[in-house]
Protein backbone atom coordinates (compact mmCIF):
# COMPACT_ATOMS: atom_id res chain seq x y z
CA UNK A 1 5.25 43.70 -4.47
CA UNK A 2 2.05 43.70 -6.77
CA UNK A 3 3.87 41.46 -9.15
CA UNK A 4 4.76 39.08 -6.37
CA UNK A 5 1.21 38.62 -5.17
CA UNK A 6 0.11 38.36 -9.61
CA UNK A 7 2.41 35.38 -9.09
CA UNK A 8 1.49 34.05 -6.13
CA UNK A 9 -2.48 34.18 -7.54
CA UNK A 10 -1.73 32.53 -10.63
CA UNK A 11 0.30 29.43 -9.29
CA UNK A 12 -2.63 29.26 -6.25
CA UNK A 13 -5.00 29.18 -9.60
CA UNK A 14 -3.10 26.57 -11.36
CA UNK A 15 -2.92 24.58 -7.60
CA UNK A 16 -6.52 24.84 -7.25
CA UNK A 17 -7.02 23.92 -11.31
CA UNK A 18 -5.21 20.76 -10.84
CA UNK A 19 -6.66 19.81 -7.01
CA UNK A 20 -8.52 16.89 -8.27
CA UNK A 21 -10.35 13.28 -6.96
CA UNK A 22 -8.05 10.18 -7.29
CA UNK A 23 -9.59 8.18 -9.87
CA UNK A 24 -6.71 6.34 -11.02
CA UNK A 25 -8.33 2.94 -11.35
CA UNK A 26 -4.37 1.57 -10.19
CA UNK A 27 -4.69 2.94 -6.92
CA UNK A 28 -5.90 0.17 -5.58
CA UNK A 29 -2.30 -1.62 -6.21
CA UNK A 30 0.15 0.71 -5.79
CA UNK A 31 -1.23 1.38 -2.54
CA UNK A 32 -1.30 -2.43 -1.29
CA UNK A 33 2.32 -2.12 -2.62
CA UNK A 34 3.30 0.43 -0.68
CA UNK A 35 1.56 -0.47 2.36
CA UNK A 36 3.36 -3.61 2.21
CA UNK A 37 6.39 -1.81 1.39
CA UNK A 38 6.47 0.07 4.74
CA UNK A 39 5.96 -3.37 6.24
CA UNK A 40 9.27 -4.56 4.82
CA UNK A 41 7.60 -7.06 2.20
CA UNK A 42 8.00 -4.80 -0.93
CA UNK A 43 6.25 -5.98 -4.38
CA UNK A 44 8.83 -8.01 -5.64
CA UNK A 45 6.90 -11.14 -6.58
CA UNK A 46 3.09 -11.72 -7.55
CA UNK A 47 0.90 -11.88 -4.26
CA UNK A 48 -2.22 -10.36 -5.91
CA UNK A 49 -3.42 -12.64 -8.47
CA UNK A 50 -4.07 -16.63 -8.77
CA UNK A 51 -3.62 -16.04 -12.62
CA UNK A 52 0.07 -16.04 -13.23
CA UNK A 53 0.97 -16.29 -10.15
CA UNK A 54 4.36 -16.90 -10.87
CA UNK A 55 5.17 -14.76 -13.41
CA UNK A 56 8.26 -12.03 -11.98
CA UNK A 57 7.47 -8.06 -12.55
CA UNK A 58 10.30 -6.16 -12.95
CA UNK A 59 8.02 -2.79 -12.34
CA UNK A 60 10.24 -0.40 -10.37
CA UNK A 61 7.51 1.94 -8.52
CA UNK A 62 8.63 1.38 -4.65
CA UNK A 63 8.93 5.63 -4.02
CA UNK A 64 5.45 6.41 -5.78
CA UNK A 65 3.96 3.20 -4.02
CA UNK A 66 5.34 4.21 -0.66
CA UNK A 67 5.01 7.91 -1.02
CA UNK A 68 1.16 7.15 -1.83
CA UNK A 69 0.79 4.52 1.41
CA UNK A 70 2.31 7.18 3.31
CA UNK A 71 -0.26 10.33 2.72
CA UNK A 72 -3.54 8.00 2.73
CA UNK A 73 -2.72 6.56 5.42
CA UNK A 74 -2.20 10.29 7.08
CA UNK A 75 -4.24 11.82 5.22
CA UNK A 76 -6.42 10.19 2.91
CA UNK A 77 -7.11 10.66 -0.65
CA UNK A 78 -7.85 14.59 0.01
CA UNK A 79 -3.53 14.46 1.02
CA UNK A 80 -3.28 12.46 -2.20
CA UNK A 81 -5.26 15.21 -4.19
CA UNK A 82 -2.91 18.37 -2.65
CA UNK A 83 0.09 16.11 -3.47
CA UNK A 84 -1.04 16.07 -7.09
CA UNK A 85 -1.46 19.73 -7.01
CA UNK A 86 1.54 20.82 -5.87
CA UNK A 87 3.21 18.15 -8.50
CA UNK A 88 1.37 20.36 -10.97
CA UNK A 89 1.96 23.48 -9.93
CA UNK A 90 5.96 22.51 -9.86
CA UNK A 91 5.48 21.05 -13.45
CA UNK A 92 3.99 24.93 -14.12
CA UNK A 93 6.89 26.52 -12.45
CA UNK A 94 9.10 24.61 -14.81
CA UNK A 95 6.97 25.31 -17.82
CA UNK A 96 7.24 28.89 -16.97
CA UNK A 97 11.36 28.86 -16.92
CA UNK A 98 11.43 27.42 -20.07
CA UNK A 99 9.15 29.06 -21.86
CA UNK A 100 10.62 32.14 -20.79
CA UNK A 101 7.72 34.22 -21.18
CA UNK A 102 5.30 36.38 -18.86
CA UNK A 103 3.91 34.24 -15.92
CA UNK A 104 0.36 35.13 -17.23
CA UNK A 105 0.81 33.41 -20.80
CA UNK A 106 2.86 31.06 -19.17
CA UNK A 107 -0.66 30.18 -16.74
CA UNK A 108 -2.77 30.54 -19.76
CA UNK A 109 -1.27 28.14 -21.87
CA UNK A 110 -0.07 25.46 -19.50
CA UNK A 111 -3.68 25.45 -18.67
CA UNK A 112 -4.77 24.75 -21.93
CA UNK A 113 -2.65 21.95 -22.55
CA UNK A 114 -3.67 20.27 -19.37
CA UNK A 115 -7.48 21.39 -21.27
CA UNK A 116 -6.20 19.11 -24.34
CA UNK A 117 -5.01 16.78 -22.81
CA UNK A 118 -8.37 15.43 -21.15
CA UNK A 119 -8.30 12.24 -19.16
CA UNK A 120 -4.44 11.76 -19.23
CA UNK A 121 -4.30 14.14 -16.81
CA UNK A 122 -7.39 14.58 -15.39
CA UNK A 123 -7.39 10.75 -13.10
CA UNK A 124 -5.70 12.47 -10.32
CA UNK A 125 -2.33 11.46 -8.92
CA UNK A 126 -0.77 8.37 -10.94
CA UNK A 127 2.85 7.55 -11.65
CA UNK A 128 2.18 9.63 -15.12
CA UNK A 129 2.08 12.61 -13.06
CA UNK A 130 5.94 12.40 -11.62
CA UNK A 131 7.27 11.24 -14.88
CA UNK A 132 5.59 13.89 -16.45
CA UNK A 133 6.94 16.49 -13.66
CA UNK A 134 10.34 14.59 -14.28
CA UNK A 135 10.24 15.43 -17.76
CA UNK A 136 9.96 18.94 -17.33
CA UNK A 137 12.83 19.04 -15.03
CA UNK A 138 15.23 17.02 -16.23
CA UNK A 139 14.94 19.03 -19.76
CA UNK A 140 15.40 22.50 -17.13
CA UNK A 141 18.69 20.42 -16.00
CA UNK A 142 19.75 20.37 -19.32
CA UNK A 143 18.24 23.14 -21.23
CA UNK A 144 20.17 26.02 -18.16
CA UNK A 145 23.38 24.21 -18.47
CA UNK A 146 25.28 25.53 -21.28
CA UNK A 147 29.22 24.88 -22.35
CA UNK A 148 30.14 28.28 -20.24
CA UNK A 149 29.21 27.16 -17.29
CA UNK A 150 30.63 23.92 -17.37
CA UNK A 151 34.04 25.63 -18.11
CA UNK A 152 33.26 28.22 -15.61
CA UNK A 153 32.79 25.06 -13.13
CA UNK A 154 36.17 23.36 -14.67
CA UNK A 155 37.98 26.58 -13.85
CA UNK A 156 36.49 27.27 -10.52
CA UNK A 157 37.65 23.34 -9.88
CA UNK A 158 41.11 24.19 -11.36
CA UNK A 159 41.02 26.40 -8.59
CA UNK A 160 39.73 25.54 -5.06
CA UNK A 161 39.67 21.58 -5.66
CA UNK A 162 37.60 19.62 -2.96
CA UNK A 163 36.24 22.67 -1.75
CA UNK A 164 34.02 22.91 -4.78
CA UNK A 165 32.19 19.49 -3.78
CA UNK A 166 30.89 21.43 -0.84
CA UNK A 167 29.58 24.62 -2.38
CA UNK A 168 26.54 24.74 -4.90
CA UNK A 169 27.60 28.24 -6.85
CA UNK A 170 29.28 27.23 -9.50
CA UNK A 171 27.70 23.81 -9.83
CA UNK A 172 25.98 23.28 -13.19
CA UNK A 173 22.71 21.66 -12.69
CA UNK A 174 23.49 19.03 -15.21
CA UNK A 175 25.26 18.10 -12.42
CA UNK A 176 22.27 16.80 -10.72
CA UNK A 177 20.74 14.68 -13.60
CA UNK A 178 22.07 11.26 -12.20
CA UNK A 179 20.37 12.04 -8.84
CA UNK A 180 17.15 12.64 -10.79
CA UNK A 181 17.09 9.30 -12.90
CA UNK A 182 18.05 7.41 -9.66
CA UNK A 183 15.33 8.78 -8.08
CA UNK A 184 12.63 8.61 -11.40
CA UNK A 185 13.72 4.78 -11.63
CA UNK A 186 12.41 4.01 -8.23
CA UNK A 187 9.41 5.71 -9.12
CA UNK A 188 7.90 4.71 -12.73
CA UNK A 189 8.53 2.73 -15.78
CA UNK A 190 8.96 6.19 -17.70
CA UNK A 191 12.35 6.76 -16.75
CA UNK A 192 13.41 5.35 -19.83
CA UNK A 193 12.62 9.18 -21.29
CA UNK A 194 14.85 11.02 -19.46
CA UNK A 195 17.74 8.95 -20.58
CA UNK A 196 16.52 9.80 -24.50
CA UNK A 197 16.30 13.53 -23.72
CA UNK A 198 20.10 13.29 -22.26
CA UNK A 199 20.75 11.18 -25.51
CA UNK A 200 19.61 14.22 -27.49
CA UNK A 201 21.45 17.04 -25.20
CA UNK A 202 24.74 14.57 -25.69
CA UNK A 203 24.38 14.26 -29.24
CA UNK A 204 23.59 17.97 -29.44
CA UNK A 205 26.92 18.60 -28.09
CA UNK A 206 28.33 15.60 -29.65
CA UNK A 207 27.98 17.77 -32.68
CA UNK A 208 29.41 21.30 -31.32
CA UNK A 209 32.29 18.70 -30.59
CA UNK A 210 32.92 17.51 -33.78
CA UNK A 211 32.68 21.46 -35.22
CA UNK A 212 35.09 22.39 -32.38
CA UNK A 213 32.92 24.56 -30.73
CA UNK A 214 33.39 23.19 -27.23
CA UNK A 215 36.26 22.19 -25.51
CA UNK A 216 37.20 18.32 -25.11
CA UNK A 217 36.82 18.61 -21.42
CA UNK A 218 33.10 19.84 -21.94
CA UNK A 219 32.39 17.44 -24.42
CA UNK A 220 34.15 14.58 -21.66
CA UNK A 221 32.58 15.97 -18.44
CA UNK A 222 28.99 15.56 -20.28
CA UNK A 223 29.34 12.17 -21.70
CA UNK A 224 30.84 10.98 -18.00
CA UNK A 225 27.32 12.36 -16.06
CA UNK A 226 25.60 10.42 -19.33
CA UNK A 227 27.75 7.27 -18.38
CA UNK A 228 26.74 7.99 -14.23
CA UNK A 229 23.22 8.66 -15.15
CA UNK A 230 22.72 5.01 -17.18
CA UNK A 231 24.46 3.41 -14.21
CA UNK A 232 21.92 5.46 -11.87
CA UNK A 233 19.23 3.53 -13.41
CA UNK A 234 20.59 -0.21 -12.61
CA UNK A 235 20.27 0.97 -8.94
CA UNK A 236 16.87 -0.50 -8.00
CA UNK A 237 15.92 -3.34 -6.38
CA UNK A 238 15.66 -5.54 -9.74
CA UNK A 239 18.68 -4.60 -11.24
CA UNK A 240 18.85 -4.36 -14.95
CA UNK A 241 15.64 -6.24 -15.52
CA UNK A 242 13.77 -3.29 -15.44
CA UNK A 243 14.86 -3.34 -18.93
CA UNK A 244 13.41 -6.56 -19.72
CA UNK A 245 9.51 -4.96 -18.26
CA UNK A 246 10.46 -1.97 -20.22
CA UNK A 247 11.24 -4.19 -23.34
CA UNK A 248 7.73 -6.22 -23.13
CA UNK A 249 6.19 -2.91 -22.43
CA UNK A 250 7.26 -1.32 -25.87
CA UNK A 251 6.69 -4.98 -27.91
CA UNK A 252 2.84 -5.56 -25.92
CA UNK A 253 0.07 -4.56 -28.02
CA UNK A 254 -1.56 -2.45 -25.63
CA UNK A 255 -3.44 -0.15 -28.22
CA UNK A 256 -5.32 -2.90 -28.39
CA UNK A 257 -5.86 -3.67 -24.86
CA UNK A 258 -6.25 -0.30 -22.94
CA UNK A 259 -8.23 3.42 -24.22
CA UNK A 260 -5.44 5.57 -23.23
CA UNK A 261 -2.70 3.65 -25.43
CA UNK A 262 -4.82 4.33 -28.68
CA UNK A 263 -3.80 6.31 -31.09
CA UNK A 264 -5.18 10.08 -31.16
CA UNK A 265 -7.77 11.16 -33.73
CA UNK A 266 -6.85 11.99 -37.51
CA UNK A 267 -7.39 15.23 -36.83
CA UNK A 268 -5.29 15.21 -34.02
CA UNK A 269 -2.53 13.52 -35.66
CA UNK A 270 -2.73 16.45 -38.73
CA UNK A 271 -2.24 18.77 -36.72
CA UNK A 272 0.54 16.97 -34.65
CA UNK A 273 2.36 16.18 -38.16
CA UNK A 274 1.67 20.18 -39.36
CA UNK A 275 3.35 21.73 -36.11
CA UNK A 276 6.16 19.35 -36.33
CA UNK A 277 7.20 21.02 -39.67
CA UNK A 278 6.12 24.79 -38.70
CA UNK A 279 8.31 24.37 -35.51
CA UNK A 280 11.56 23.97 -36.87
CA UNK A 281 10.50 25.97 -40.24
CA UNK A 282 10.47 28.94 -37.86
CA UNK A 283 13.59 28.26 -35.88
CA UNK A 284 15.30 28.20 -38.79
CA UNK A 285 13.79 31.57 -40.01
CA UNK A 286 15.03 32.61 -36.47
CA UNK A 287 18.72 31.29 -37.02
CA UNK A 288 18.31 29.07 -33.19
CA UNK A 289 17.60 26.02 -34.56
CA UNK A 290 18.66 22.92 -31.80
CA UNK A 291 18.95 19.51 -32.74
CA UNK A 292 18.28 19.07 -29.04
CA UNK A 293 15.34 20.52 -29.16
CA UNK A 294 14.13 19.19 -32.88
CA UNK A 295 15.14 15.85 -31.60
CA UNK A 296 13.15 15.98 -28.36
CA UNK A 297 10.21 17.77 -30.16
CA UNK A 298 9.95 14.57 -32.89
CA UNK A 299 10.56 12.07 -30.04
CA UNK A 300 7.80 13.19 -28.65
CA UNK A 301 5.54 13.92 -31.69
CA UNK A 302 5.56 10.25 -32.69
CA UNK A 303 5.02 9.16 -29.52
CA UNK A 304 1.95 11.31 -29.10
CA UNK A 305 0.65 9.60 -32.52
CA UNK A 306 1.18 6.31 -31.26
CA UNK A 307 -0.84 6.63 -28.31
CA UNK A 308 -3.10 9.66 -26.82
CA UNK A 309 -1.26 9.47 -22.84
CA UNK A 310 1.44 10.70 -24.49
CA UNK A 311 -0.09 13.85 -26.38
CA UNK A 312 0.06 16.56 -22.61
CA UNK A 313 4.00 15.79 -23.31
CA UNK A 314 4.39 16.66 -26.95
CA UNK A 315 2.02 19.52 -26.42
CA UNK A 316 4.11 20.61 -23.60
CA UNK A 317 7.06 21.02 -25.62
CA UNK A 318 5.29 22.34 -28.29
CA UNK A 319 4.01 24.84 -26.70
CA UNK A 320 7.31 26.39 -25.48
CA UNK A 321 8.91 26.42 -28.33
CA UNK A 322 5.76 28.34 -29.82
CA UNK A 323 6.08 30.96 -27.17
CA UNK A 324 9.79 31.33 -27.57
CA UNK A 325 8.30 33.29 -30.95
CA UNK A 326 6.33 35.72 -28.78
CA UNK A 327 7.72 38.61 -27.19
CA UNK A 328 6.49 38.94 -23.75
CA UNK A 329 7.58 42.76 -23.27
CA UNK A 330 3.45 43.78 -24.77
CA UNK A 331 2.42 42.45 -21.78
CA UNK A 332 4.62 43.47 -19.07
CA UNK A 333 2.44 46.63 -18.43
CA UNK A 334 -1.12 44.71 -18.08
CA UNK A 335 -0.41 43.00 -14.62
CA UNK A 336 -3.10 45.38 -13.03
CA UNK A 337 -5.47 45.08 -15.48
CA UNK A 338 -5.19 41.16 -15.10
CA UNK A 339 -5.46 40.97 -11.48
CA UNK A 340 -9.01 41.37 -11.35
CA UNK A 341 -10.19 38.80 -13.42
CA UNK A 342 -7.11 36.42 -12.22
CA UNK A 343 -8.29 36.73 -8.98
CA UNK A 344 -11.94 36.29 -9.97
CA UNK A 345 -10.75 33.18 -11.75
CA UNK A 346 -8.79 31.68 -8.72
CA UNK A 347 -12.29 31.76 -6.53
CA UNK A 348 -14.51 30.21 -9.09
CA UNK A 349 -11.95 27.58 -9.78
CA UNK A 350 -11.15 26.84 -5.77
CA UNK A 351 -14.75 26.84 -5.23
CA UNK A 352 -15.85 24.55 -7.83
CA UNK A 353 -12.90 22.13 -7.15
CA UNK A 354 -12.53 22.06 -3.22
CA UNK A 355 -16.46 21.45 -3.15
CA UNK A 356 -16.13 18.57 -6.44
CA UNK A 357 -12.79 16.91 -4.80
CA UNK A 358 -14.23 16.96 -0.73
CA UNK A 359 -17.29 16.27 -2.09
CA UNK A 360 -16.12 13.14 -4.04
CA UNK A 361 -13.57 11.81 -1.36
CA UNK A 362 -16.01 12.18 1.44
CA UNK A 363 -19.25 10.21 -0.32
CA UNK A 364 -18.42 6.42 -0.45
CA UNK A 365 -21.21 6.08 -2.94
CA UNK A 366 -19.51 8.76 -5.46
CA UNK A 367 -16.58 7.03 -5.22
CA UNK A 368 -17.73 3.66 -6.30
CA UNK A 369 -20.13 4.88 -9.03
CA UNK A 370 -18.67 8.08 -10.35
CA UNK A 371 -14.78 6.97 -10.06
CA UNK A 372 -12.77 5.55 -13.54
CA UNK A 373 -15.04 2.43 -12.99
CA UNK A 374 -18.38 1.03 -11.50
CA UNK A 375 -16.57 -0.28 -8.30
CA UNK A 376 -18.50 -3.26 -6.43
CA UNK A 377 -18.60 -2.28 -3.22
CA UNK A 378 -22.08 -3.52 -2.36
CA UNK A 379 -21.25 -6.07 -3.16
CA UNK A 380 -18.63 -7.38 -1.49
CA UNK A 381 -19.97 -5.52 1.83
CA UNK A 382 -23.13 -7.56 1.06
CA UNK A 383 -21.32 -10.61 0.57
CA UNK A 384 -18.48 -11.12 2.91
CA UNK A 385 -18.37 -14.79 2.07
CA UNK A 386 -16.59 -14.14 -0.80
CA UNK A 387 -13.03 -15.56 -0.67
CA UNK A 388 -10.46 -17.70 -2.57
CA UNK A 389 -9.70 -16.89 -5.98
CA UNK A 390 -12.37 -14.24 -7.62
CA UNK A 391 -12.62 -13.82 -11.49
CA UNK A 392 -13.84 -9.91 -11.68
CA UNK A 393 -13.35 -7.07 -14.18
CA UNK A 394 -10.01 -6.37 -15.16
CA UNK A 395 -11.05 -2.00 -13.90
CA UNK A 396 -11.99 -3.59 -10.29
CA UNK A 397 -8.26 -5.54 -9.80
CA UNK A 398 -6.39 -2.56 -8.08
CA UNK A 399 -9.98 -2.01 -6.38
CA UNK A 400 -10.16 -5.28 -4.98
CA UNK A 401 -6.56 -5.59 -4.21
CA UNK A 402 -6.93 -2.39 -1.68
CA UNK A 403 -9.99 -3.47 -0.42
CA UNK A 404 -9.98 -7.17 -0.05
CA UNK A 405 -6.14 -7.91 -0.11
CA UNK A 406 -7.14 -11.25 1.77
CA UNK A 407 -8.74 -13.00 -1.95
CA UNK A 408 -6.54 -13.75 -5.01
CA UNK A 409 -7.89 -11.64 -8.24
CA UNK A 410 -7.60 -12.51 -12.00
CA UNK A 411 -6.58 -9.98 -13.84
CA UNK A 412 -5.61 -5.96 -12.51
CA UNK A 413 -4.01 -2.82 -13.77
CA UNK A 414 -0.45 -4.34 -13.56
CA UNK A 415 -0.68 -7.12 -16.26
CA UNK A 416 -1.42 -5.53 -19.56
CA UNK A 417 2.04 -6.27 -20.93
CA UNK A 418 2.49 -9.80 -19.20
CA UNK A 419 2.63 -12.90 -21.49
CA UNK A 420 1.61 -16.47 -20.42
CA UNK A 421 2.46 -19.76 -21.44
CA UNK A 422 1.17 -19.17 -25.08
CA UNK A 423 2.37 -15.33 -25.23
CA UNK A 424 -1.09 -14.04 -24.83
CA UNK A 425 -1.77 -11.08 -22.09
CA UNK A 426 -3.86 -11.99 -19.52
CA UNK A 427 -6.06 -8.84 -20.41
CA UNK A 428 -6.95 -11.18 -24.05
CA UNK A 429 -7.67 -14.22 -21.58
CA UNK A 430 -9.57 -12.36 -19.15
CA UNK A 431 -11.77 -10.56 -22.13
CA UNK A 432 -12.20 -13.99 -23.79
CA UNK A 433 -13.81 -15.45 -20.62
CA UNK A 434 -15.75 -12.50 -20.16
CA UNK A 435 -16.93 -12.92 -24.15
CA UNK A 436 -18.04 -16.56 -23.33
CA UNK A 437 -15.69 -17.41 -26.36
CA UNK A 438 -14.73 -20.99 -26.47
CA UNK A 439 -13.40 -22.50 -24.08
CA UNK A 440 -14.02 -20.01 -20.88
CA UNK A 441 -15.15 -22.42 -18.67
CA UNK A 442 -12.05 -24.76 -19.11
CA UNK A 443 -9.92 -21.78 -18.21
CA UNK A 444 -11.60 -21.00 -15.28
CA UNK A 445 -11.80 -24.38 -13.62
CA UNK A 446 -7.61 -24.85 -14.95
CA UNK A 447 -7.07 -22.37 -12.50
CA UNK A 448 -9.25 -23.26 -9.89
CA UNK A 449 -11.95 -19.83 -9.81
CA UNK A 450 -13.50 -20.02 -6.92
CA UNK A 451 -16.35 -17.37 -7.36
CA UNK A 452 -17.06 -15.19 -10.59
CA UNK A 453 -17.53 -11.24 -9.85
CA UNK A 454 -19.31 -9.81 -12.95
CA UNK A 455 -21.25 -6.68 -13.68
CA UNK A 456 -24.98 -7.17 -15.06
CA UNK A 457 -25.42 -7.36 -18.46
CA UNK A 458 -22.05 -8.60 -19.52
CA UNK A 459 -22.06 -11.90 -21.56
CA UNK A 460 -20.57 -14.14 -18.92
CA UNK A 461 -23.52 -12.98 -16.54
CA UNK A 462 -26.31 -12.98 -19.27
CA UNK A 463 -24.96 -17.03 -20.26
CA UNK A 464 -25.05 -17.71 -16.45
CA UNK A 465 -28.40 -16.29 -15.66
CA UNK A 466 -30.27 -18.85 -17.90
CA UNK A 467 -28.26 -21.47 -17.11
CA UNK A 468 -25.63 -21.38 -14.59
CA UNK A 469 -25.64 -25.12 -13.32
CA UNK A 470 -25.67 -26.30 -16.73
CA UNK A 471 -21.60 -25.02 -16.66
CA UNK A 472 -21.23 -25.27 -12.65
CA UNK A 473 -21.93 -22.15 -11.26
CA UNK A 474 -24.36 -20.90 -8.53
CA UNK A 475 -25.56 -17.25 -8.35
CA UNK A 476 -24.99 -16.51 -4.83
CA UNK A 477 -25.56 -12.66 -4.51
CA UNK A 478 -27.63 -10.17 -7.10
CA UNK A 479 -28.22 -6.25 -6.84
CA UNK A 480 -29.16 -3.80 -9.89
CA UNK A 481 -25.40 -3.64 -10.76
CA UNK A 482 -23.60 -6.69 -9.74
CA UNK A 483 -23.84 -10.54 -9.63
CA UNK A 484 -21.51 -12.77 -7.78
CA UNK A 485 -21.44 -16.97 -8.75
CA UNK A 486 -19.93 -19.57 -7.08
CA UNK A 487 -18.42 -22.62 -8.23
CA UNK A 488 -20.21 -25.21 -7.34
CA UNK A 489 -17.96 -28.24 -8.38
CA UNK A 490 -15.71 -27.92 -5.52
């Protein structure tokens, strides 16, 4: 009983760690999206923007989209900050299995990682979030289903036939993979990760194949749920061109283009490259060493160099494989020593984040000046006039897009990796008007900008404050913050 309620405390303390404001600065987007969605005009074409208005998305996000249109709209972004939680709180449940270690050091260092892993996980509920639950999952899938059971299943098959299909007890959970990528393609780009951790589990066993230590039928019944789970991912409402947006994701400089996609700090990176040789060192000293698991642990370690979003993910993994080297039996006696302070811990942290998260989602203000961005919403409260096609910061696109989905924007959160005519992302175009670099002005009247949204203090606003007729432009609204022009040639 006592160790039920330990458990019960920790996982409300991890729920409470992780109940946070939604400052995803995509929001905005995926919310229009899904609101649209449940209107029966999914996103399957570019309403949002006047730049590249054309261009075809192949970005396969209708279940987070619609499941985030669906709990605003019931029960605004407080529903949207216990939906995170509980995502988190799974993702620690997960942890815990495969860690297989005490729930308290499981608690401990989950929560540390989430620590290190600063802003990648600290924006709230995102699309990150699921793949990163996902991730954790889909490696439990594989990771509990091991050649015995699959010839316990083949037997039990052998056996009762059809009648198998409709009982769950001696179905391996492998089983369930395809569901999950059907389900993860719907939902975010990153599905493209669980079909490289089935990759490694399939050569894994590829190789206990080729050694003869599983049967061919294994080996068969394991490459046939690989074969069902690729074909899960062409079911989505674009087909296989979400392999085409995956492709110009991977080939788009966007280390140059967006914070989170830059590479970690040396130090960082040391001690990523030092732990990916003690890791395996030490399962070898162990006699357990996994190709799965060396495979999924260097996947992810040069990932997490390549870009800091992906360092929660390699630390993740990292971590349990660490605490697979720790025996958990010194600390099975402490529980009621630990209560205490666990419980102590769980106020503090529910009191400090209920007040910080209602606090946040309940004070307009807050959200516009203290979200991921300095949001201009005086301004366009103050200026209602504002309409047609609006040249604003590429932070305030989703912003805009929720707020005023009746003006065309520039640039926004879902264009990083798009190309135009002369293969450069709009992000470069947009920063290049915004730098008053040569021809700006041209590019704004080619596409017929109706009014420019800036934030004092940028160059674009500094160039038009001296001398805004001079290019054709008209400041039409000013506060300590924000400046909105209007182009005056038409």
């Amino acid at each position: 009983m006592f160790k039920w309620l330990f458990g019960t405390t920790i996982f409300l303390s991890i729920f409470f760690l992780n109940f946070l404001p939604i400052k995803d600065p995509d929001f905005g987007w995926h919310y229009r999206c899904g609101y649209e969605l449940l209107q029966g005009q999914p996103c399957l074409a570019n309403t949002f923007s006047y730049f590249l208005s054309d261009y075809k998305s192949y970005y396969p996000g209708f279940v987070y989209d619609a499941l985030t249109a669906i709990v605003f709209n019931s029960f605004g972004f407080l529903g949207l900050s216990i939906v995170h939680a509980l995502i988190m709180t799974g993702a620690l449940y997960f942890f815990h299995k495969l860690a297989k270690q005490n729930m308290i050091v499981s608690a401990i260092s989950f929560s540390i990682v989430i620590y290190l892993a600063g802003g990648t996980l600290g924006l709230g509920l995102r699309p990150q979030i699921i793949t990163f639950f996902f991730i954790l999952l889909g490696y439990y899938l594989l990771i509990s289903t091991d050649s015995k059971k699959i010839s316990e299943y083949i037997t039990q098959f052998n056996k009762h036939q059809r009648k198998l299909f409709f009982s769950l007890k001696y179905l391996p959970f492998i089983f369930l993979y395809p569901l999950l990528i059907l389900l993860w393609v719907n939902t975010h780009i990153g599905f493209f990760t669980g079909l490289v951790l089935y990759g490694f589990y399939w050569l894994n066993n590829f190789i206990l194949w080729t050694r003869k230590k599983i049967a061919n039928k294994i080996f068969f019944l394991i490459t046939i749920i690989g074969g069902f789970s690729c074909i899960a991912t062409l079911i989505n409402p674009f087909s296989y061109k979400v392999y085409i947006e995956l492709y110009r994701h991977l080939i788009s400089p966007l280390n140059t283009m967006i914070a989170e996609w830059v590479a970690p700090p040396p130090l960082f990176i040391l001690i990523i490259l030092i732990s990916l040789i003690i890791i395996p060192i030490l399962q070898v000293a162990r006699q357990k060493l996994s190709i799965f698991e060396v495979s999924v642990l260097i996947f992810f370690g040069i990932t997490a160099i390549m870009a800091r979003r992906n360092i929660p993910l390699y630390l993740i993994f990292a971590t349990i494989y660490l605490l697979h080297f720790i025996s958990k039996k010194n600390i099975s006696n402490i529980y009621p020593l630990l209560f205490p302070f666990i419980g102590a811990f769980l106020i503090f942290i529910s009191f400090i984040n209920i007040k910080n998260t209602v606090l946040f989602h309940s004070n307009w203000n807050l959200y516009c000046t203290k979200g991921a961005s300095n949001y201009p919403c005086h301004a366009i409260q103050e200026y209602p006039q504002l309409s047609g096609n609006i040249y604003a910061a590429y932070e305030w696109g989703g912003f805009l897009i929720w707020k005023r989905p009746d003006i065309k924007i520039f640039v926004d959160g879902r264009m990083p990796a798009w190309k135009d005519e002369y293969g450069e992302s709009p992000y470069s175009v947009y920063l290049k008007i915004l730098q008053t670099q040569s021809g700006w002005n041209e590019k704004l009247r080619k596409y017929k900008t109706d009014y420019l949204l800036l934030a004092q203090g940028t160059f674009l606003d500094l160039l038009l404050d001296k001398d805004a007729e001079k290019y054709g432009w008209k400041k039409v609204y000013e506060d300590k913050t924000h400046a909105i022009f209007q182009n005056i040639n038409y």
